[in-house]
C-alpha atoms as a PDB file:
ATOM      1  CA  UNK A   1     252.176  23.310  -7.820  1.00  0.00           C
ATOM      2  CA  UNK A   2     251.424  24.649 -11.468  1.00  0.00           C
ATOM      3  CA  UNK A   3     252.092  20.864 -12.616  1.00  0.00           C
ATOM      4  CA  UNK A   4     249.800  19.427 -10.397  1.00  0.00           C
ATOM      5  CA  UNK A   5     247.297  22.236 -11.678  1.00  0.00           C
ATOM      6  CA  UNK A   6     248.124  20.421 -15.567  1.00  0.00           C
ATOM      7  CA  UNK A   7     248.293  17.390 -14.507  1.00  0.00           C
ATOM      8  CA  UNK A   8     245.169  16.580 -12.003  1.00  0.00           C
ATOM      9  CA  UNK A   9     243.183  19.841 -12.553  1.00  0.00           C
ATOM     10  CA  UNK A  10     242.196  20.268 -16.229  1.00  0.00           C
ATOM     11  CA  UNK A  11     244.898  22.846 -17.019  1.00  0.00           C
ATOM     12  CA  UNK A  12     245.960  22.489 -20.849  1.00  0.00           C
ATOM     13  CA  UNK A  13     247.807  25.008 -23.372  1.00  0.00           C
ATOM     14  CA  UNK A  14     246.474  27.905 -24.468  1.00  0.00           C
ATOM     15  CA  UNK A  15     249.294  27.748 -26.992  1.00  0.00           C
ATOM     16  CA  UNK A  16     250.471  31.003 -26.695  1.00  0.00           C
ATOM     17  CA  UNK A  17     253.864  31.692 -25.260  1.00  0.00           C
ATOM     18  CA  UNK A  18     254.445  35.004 -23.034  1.00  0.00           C
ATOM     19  CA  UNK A  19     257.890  35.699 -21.978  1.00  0.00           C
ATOM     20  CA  UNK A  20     258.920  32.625 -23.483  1.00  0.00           C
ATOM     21  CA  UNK A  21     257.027  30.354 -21.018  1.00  0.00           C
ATOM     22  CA  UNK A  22     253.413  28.339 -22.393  1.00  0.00           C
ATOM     23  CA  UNK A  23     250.452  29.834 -21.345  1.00  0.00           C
ATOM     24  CA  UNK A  24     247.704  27.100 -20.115  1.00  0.00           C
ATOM     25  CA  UNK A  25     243.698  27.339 -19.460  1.00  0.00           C
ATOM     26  CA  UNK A  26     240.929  26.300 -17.324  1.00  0.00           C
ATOM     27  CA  UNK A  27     237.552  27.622 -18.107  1.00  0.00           C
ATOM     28  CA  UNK A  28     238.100  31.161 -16.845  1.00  0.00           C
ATOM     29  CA  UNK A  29     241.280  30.637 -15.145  1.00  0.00           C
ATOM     30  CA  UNK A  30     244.628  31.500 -16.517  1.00  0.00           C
ATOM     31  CA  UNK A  31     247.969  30.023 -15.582  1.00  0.00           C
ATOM     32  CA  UNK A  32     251.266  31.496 -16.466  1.00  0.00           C
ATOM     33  CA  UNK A  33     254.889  31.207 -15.635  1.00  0.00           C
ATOM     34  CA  UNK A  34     258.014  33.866 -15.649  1.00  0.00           C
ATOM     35  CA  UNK A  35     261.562  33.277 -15.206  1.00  0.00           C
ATOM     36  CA  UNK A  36     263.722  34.501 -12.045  1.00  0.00           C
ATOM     37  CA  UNK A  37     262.871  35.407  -8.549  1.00  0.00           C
ATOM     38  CA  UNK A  38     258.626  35.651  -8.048  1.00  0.00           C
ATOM     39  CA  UNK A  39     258.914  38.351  -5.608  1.00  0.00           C
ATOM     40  CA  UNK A  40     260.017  40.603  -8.829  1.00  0.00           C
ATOM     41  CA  UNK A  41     257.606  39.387 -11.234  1.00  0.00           C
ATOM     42  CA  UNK A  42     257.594  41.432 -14.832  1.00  0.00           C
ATOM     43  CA  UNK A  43     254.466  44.152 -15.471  1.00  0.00           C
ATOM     44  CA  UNK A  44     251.729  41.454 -15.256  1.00  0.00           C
ATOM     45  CA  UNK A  45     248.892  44.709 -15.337  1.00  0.00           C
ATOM     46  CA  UNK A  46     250.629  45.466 -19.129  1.00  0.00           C
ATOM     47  CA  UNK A  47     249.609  41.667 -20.537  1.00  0.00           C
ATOM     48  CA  UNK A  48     246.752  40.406 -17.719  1.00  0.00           C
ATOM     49  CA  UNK A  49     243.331  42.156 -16.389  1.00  0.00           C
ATOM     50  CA  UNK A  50     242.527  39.701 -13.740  1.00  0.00           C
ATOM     51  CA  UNK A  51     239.886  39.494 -10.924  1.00  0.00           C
ATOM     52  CA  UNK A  52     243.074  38.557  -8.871  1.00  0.00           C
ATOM     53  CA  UNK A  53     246.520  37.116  -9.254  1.00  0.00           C
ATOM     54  CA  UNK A  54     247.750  34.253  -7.295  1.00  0.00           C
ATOM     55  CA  UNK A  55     251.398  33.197  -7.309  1.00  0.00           C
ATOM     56  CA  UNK A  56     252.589  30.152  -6.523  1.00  0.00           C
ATOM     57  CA  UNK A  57     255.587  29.959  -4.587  1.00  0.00           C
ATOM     58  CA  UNK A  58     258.030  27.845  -2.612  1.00  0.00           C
ATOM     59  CA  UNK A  59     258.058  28.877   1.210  1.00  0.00           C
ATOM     60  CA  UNK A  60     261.558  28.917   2.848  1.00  0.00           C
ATOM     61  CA  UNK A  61     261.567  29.287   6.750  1.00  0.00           C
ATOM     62  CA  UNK A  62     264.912  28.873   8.953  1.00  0.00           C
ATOM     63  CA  UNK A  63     262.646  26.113  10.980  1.00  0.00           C
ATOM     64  CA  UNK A  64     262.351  23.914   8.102  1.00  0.00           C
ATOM     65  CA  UNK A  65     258.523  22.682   8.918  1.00  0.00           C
ATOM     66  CA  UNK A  66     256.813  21.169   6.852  1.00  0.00           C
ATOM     67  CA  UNK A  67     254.297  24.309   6.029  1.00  0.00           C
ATOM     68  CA  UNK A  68     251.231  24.913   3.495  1.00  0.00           C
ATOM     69  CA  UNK A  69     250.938  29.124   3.835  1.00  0.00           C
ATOM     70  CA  UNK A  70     248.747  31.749   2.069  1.00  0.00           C
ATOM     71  CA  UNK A  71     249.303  35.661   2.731  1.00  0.00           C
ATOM     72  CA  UNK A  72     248.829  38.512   1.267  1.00  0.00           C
ATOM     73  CA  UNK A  73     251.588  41.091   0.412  1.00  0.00           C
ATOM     74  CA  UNK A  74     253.321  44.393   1.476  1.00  0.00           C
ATOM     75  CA  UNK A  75     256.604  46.179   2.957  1.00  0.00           C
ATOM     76  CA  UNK A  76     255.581  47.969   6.489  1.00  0.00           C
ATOM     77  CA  UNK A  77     259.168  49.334   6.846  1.00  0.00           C
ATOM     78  CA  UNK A  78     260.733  51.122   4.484  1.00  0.00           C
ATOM     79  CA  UNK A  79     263.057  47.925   2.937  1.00  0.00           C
ATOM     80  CA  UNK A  80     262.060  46.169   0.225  1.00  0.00           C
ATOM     81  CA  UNK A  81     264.271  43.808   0.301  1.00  0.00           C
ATOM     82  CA  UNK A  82     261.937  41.088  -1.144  1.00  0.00           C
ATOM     83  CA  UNK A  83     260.350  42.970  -3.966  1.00  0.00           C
ATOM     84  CA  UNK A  84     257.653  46.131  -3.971  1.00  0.00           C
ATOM     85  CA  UNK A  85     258.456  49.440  -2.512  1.00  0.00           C
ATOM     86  CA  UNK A  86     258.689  50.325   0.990  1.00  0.00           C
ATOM     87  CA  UNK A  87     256.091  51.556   3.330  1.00  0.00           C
ATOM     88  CA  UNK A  88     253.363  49.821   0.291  1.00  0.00           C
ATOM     89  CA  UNK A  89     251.198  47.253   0.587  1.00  0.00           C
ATOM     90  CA  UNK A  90     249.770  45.489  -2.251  1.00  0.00           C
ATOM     91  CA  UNK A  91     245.890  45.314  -2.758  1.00  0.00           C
ATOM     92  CA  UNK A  92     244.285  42.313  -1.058  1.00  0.00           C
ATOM     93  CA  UNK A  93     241.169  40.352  -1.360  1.00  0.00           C
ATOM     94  CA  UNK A  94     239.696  39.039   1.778  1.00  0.00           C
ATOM     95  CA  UNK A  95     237.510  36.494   0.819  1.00  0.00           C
ATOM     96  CA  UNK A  96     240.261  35.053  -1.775  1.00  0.00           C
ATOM     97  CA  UNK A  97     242.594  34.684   1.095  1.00  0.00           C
ATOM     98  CA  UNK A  98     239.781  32.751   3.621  1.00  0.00           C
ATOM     99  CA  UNK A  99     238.785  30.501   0.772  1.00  0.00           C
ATOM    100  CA  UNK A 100     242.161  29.485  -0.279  1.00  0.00           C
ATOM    101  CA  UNK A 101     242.778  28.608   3.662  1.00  0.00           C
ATOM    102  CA  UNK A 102     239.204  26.899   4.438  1.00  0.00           C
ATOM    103  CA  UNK A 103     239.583  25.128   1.519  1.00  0.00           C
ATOM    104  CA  UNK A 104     243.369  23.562   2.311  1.00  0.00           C
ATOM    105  CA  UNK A 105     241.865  22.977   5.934  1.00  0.00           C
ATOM    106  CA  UNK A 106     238.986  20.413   4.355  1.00  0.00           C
ATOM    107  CA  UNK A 107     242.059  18.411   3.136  1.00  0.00           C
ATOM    108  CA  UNK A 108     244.608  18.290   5.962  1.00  0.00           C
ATOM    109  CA  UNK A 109     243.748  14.969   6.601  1.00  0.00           C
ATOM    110  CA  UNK A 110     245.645  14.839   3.093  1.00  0.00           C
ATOM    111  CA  UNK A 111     248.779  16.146   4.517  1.00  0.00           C
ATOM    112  CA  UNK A 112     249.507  15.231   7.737  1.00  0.00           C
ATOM    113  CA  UNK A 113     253.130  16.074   7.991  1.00  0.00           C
ATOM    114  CA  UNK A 114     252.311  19.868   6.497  1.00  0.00           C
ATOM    115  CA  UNK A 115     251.210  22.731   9.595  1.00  0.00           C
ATOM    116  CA  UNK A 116     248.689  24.700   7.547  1.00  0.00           C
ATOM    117  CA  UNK A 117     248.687  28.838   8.685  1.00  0.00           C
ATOM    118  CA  UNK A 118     248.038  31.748   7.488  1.00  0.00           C
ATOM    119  CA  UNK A 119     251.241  33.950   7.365  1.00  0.00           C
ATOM    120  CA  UNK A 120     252.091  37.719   7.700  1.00  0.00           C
ATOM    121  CA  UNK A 121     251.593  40.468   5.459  1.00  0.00           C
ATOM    122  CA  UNK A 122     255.147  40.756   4.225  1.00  0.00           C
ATOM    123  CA  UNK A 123     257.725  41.095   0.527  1.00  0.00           C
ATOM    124  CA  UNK A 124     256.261  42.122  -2.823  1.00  0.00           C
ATOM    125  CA  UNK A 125     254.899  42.549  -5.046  1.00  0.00           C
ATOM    126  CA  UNK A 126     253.130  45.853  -4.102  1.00  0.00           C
ATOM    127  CA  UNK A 127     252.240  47.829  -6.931  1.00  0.00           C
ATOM    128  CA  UNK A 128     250.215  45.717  -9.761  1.00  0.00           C
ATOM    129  CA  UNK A 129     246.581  47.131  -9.653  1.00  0.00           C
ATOM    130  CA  UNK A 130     244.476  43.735  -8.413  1.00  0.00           C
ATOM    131  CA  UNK A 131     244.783  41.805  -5.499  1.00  0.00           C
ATOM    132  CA  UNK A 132     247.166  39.576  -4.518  1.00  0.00           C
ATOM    133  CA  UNK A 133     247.888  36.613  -2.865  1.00  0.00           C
ATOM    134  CA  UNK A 134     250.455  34.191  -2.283  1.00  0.00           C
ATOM    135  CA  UNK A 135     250.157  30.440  -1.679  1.00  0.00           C
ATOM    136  CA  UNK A 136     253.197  28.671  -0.595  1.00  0.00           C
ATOM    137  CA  UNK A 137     254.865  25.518   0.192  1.00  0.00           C
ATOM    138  CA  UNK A 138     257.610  24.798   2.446  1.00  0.00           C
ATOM    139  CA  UNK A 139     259.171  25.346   4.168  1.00  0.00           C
ATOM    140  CA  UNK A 140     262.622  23.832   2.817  1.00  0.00           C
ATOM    141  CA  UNK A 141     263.475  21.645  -0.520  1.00  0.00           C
ATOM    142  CA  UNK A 142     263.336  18.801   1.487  1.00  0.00           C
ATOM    143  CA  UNK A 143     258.897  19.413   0.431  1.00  0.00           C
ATOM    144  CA  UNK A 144     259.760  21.643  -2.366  1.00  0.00           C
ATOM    145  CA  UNK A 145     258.988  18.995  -4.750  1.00  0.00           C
ATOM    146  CA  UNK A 146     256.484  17.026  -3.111  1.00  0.00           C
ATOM    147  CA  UNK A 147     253.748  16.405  -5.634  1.00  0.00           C
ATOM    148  CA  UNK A 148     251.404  14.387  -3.161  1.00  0.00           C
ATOM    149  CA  UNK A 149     251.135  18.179  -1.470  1.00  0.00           C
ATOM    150  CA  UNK A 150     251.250  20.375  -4.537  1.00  0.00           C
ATOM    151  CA  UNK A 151     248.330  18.248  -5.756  1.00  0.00           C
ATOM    152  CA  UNK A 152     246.545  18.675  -2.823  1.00  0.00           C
ATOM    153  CA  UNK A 153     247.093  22.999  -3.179  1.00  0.00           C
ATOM    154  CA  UNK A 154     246.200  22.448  -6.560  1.00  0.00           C
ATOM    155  CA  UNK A 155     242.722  20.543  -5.559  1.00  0.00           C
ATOM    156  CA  UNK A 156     242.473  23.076  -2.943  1.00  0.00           C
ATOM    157  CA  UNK A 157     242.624  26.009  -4.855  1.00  0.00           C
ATOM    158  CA  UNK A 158     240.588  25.312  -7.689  1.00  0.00           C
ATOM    159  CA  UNK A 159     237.866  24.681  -4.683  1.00  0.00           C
ATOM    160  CA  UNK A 160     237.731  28.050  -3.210  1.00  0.00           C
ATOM    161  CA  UNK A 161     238.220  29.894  -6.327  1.00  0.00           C
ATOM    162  CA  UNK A 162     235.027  27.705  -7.562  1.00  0.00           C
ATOM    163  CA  UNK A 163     232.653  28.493  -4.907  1.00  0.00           C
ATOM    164  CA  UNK A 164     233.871  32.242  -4.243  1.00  0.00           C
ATOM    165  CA  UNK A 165     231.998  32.660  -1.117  1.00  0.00           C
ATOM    166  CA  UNK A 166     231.796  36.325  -0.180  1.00  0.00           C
ATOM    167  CA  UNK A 167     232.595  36.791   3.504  1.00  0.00           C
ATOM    168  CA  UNK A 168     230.694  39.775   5.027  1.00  0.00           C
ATOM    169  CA  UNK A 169     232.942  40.153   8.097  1.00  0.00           C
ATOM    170  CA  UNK A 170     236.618  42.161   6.632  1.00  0.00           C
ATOM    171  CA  UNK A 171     239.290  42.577   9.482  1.00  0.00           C
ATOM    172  CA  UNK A 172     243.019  43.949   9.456  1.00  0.00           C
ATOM    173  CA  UNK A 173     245.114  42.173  12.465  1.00  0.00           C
ATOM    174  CA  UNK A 174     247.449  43.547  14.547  1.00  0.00           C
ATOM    175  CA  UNK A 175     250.307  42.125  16.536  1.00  0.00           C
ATOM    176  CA  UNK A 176     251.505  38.179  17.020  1.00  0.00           C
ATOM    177  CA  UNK A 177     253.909  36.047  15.335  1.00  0.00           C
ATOM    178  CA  UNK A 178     254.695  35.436  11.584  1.00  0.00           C
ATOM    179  CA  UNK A 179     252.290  32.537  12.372  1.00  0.00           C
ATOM    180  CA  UNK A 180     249.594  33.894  13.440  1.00  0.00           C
ATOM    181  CA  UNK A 181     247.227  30.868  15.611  1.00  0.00           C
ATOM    182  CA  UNK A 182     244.655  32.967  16.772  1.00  0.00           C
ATOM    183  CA  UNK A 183     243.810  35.090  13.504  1.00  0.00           C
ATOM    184  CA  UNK A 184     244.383  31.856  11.677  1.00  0.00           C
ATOM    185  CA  UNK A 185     241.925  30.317  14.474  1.00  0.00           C
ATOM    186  CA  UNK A 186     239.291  33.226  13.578  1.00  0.00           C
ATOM    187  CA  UNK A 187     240.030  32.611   9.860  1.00  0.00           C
ATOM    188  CA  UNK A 188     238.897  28.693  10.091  1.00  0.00           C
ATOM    189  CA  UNK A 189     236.609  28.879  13.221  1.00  0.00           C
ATOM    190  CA  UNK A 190     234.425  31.855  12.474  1.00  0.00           C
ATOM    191  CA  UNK A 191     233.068  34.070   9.385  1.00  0.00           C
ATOM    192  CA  UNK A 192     235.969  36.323   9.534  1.00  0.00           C
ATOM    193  CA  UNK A 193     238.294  37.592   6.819  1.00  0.00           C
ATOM    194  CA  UNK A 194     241.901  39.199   6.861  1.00  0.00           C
ATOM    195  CA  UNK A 195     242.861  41.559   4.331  1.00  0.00           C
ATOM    196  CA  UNK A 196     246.346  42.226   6.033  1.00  0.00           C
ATOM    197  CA  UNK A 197     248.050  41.793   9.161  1.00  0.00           C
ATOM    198  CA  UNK A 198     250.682  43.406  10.650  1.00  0.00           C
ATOM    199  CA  UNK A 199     252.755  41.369  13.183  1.00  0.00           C
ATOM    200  CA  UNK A 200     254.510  42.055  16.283  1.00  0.00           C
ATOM    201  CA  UNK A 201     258.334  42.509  14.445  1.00  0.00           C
ATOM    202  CA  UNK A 202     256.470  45.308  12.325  1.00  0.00           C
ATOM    203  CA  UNK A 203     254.929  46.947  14.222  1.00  0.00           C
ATOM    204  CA  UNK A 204     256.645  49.918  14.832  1.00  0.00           C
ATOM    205  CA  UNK A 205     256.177  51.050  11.348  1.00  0.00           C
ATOM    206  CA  UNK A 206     252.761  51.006  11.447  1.00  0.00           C
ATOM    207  CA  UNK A 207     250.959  54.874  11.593  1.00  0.00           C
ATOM    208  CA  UNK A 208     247.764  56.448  10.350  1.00  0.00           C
ATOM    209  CA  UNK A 209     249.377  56.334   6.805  1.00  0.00           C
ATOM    210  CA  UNK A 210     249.947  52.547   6.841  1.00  0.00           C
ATOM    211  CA  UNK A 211     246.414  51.783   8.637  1.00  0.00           C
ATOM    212  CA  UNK A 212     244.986  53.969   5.782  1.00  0.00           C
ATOM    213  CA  UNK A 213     246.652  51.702   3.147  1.00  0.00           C
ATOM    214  CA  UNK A 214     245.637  48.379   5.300  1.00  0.00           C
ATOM    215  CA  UNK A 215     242.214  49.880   4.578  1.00  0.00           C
ATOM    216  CA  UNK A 216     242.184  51.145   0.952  1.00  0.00           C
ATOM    217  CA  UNK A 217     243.921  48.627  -0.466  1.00  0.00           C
ATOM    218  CA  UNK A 218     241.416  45.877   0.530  1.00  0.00           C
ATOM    219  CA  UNK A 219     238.792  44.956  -1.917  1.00  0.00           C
ATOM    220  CA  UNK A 220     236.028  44.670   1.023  1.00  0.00           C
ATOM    221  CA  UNK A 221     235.199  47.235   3.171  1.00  0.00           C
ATOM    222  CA  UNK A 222     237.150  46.605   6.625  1.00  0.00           C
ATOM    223  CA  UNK A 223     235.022  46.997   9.617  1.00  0.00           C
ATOM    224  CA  UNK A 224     237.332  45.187  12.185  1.00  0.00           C
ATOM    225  CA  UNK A 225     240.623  45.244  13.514  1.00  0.00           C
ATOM    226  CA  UNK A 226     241.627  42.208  15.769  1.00  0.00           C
ATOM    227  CA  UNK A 227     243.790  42.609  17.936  1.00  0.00           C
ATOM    228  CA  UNK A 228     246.549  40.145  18.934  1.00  0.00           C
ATOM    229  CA  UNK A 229     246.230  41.439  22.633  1.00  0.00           C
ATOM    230  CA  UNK A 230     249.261  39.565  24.056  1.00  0.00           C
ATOM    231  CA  UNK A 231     251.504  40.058  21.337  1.00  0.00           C
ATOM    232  CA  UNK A 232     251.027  44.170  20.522  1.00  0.00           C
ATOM    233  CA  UNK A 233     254.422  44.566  22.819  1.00  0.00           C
ATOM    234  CA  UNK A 234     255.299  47.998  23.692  1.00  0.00           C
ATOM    235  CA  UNK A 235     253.076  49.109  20.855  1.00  0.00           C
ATOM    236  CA  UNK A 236     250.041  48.479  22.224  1.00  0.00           C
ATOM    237  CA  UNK A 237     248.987  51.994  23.122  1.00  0.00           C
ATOM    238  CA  UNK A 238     249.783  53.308  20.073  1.00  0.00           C
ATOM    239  CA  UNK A 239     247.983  50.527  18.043  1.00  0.00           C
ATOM    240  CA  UNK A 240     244.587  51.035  20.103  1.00  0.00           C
ATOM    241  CA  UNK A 241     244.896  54.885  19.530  1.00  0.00           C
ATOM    242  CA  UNK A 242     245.022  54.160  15.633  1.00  0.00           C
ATOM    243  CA  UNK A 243     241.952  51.619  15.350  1.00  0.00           C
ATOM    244  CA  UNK A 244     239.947  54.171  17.470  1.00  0.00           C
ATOM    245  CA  UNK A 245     241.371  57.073  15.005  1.00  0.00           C
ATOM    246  CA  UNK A 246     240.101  54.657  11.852  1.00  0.00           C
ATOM    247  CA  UNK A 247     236.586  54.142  13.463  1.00  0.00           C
ATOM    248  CA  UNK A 248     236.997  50.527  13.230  1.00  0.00           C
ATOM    249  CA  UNK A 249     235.682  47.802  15.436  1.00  0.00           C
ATOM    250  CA  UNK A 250     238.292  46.279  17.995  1.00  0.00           C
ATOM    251  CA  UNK A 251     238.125  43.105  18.615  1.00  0.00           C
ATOM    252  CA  UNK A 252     240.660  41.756  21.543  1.00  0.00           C
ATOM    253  CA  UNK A 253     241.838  38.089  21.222  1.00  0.00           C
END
């Protein structure tokens, strides 16, 4: 994916070298590389003040579909076994997030084979000081290296950080898969933006702490939590009790 941002997008080097990697430019847009596992990237805040960061990252998945993801990042449980600390979320940007997705949805005539979703908020990193988002593809090396769909991420990308449409309508969702169709539905149908989402396998570690972070930590003020109505589980009671505590707007889908 950062080739296909050199090679089709305009990328070209800065030449300067940080951590040993070249450094390359597009108008305001900065693209860097760092060795070893992304999840534990090295104290980006001490070399970068960014609006946002965006790491690009291979997606691995047991299933091994053919997947274009975005997400943004956090630990609800106390492991961190994928980078951050536990019980943090990083800081998230809505509209950054919507974009990135409405934008990859224009071209999915472009890549047939690839499901296109939004994923859970899950793994690091948690702690750099701007928001955060991951964009992925996977979900196994058999599309690791597919150029034809890294170009297309790369197009896609550039697009929605471009136009930077604002997106009035903030929401943290609750409940669901990993995959989650109907906030992903919401994301692509309507005017509504996810800063994180908690799924079904998490939640059990979500309280009043962790809604408070789900709110602080997003760059737009969140006005709605959507609920996953269906997929809340056993936690359902709690997870109504919680939105009504935060004075949020439910929304039931």
């Amino acid at each position: 994916m950062a080739d296909a941002l050199v090679e089709s997008q305009g990328f070209t080097s800065t030449g300067v070298n940080l951590l040993g990697q070249p450094v390359f430019q597009k108008d305001s847009f900065l693209l860097a590389r760092f060795e070893g596992m992304i999840v534990f990237p090295p104290a980006l805040d001490e070399y970068f003040n960014p609006q946002a960061y965006i790491f690009l990252s291979r997606h691995s998945a047991e299933s091994g579909i053919a997947s274009l993801t975005a997400h943004t990042t956090g630990n609800f449980s106390a492991e961190a076994k994928f980078g951050g600390l536990g019980k943090e979320l990083g800081r998230a940007d809505p509209s950054l997030l919507k974009n990135y997705l409405m934008a990859l949805w224009k071209h999915r005539g472009e890549v047939k084979g690839y499901e296109i979703t939004m994923e859970a908020t899950h793994h690091g990193p948690t702690s750099l000081q701007k928001p955060l988002l991951f964009v992925e593809l996977g979900s196994s090396e058999k599309y690791w290296g597919d150029k034809e769909a890294a170009a297309v991420v790369g197009r896609s990308l550039m697009e929605s950080l471009r136009e930077r449409s604002i997106w009035s309508k903030a929401a943290i969702g609750f409940g669901g898969t990993h995959y989650p169709e109907k906030f992903m539905k919401l994301v692509i149908e309507e005017d509504m933006s996810f800063a994180f989402v908690a799924p079904k396998y998490a939640l059990e570690h979500v309280d009043e702490k962790m809604v408070g972070q789900m709110l602080s930590r997003s760059t737009a003020p969140v006005r709605y939590a959507v609920l996953d109505w269906k997929g809340l589980g056993q936690h359902k009671e709690k997870i109504v009790k919680l939105v009504k505590q935060s004075g949020l707007e439910e929304i039931r889908v």
